[in-house]
Protein backbone atom coordinates (compact mmCIF):
# COMPACT_ATOMS: atom_id res chain seq x y z
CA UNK A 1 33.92 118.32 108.51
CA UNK A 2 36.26 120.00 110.36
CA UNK A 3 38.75 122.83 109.34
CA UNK A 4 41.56 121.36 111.39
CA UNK A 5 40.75 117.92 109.24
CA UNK A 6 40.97 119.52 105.78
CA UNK A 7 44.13 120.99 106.59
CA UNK A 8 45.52 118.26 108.03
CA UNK A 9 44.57 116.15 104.59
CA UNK A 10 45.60 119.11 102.87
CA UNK A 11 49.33 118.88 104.28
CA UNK A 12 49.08 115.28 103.49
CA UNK A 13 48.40 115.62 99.90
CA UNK A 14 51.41 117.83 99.64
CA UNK A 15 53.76 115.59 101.30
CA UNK A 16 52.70 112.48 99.25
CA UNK A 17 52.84 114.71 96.04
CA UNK A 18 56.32 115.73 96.85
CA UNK A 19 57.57 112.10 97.64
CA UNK A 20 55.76 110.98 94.33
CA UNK A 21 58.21 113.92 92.06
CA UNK A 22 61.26 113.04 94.54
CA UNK A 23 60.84 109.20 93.51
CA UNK A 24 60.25 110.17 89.59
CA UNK A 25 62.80 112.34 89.60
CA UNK A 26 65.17 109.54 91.56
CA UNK A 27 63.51 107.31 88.82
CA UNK A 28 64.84 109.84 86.34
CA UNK A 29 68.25 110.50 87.06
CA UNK A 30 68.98 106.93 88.00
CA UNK A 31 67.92 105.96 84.19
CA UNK A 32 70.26 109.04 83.14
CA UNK A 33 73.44 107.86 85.00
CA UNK A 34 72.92 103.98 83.88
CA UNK A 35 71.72 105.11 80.41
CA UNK A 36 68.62 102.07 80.68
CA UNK A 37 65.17 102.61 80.93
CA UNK A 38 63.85 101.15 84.98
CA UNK A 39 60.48 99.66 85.06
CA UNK A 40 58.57 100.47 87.71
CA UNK A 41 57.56 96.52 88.89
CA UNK A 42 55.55 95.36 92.15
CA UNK A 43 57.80 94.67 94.91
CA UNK A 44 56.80 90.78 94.51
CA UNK A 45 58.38 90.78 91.25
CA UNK A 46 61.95 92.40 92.48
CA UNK A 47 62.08 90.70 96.10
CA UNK A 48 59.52 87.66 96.33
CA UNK A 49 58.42 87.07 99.38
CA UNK A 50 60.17 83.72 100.15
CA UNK A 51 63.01 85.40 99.25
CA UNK A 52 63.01 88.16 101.82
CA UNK A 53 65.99 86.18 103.58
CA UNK A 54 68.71 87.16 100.87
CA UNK A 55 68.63 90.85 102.21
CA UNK A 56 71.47 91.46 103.80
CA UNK A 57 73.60 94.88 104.73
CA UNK A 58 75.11 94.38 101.48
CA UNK A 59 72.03 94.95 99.33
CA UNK A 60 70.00 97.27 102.27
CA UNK A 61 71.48 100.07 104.31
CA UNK A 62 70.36 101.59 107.25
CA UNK A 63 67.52 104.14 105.85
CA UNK A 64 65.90 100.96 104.34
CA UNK A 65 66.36 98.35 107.77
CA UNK A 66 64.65 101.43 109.27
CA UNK A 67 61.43 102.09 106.73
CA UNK A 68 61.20 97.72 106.93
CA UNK A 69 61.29 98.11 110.81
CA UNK A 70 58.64 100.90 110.80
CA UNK A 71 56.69 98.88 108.39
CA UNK A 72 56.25 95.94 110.06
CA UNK A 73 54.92 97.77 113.10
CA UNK A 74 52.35 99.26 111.16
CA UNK A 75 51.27 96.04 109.54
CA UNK A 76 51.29 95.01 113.47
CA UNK A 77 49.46 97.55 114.17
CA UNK A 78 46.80 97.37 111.73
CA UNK A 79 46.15 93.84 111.92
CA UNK A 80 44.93 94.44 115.66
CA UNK A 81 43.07 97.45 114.55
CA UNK A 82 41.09 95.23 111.86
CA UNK A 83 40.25 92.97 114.56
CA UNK A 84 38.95 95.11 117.18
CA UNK A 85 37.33 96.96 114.64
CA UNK A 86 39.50 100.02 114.77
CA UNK A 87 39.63 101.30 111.41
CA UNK A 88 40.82 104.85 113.22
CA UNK A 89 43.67 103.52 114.86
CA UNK A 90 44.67 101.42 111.46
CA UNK A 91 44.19 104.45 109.07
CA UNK A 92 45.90 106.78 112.14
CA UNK A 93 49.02 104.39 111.79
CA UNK A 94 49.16 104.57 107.99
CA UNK A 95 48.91 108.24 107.99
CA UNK A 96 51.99 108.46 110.73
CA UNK A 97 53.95 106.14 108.36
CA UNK A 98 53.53 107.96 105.47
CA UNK A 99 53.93 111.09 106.76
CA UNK A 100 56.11 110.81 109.55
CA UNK A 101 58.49 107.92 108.67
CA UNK A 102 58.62 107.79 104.79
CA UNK A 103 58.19 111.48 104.00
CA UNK A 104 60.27 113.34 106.82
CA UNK A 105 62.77 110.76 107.91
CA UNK A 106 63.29 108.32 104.61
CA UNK A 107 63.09 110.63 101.77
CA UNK A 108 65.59 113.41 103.66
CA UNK A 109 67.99 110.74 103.82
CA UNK A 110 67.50 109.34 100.55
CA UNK A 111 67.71 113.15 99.20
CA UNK A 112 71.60 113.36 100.94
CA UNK A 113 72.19 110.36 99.29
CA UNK A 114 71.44 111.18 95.94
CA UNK A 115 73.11 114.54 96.17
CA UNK A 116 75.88 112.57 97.46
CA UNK A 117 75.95 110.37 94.42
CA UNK A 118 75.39 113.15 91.95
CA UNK A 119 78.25 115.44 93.08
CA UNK A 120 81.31 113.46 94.83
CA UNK A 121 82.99 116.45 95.08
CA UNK A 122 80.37 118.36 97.19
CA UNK A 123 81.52 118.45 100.99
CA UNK A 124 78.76 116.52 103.18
């Protein structure tokens, strides 16, 4: 295997390791402010599919219209891949979503938010 591979895994551990403690500790302070414990459920069980229609600006902003966007163009994206027989171009689109999209662009802004939320007083 090649050095430039196992470093480039090696960074991607690290970022999914860091979004795993942000989202805990999200997790955390969210049950701290409400004062109720927050299950951690499939995404089925808090938006069923059929009722992906009731999202609206009112219960998404624009971070998450963004990581659904991005989302659906890598489940585009993949489903071509599977059938050509891709699996690099699927598992290359996954890794840029991850990495690129959830870890450098959504958790930043979900990090401004919560210090937003935690300290109205702090100037943006």
């Amino acid at each position: 295997m090649d050095l430039r591979q196992v470093n480039a895994f090696r960074q991607l551990n690290i970022k999914l390791w860091n979004a795993a403690k942000h989202l805990h500790l999200a997790k955390t302070n969210a049950e701290r402010v409400t004062k109720t414990p927050i299950p951690i459920l499939p995404i089925d069980k808090v938006i069923p599919r059929k009722d992906f229609t009731q999202l609206t600006n009112k219960t998404l902003n624009m971070h998450d219209w963004f990581m659904i966007d991005r989302l659906r163009g890598v489940v585009e994206t993949c489903e071509i891949a599977f059938e050509d027989r891709s699996l690099y171009k699927a598992t290359e689109s996954i890794r840029s979503f991850i990495y690129d999209d959830f870890c450098d662009v959504f958790l930043e802004f979900q990090r401004t938010d919560m210090a937003a939320e935690s300290d109205p007083n702090a100037s943006p």
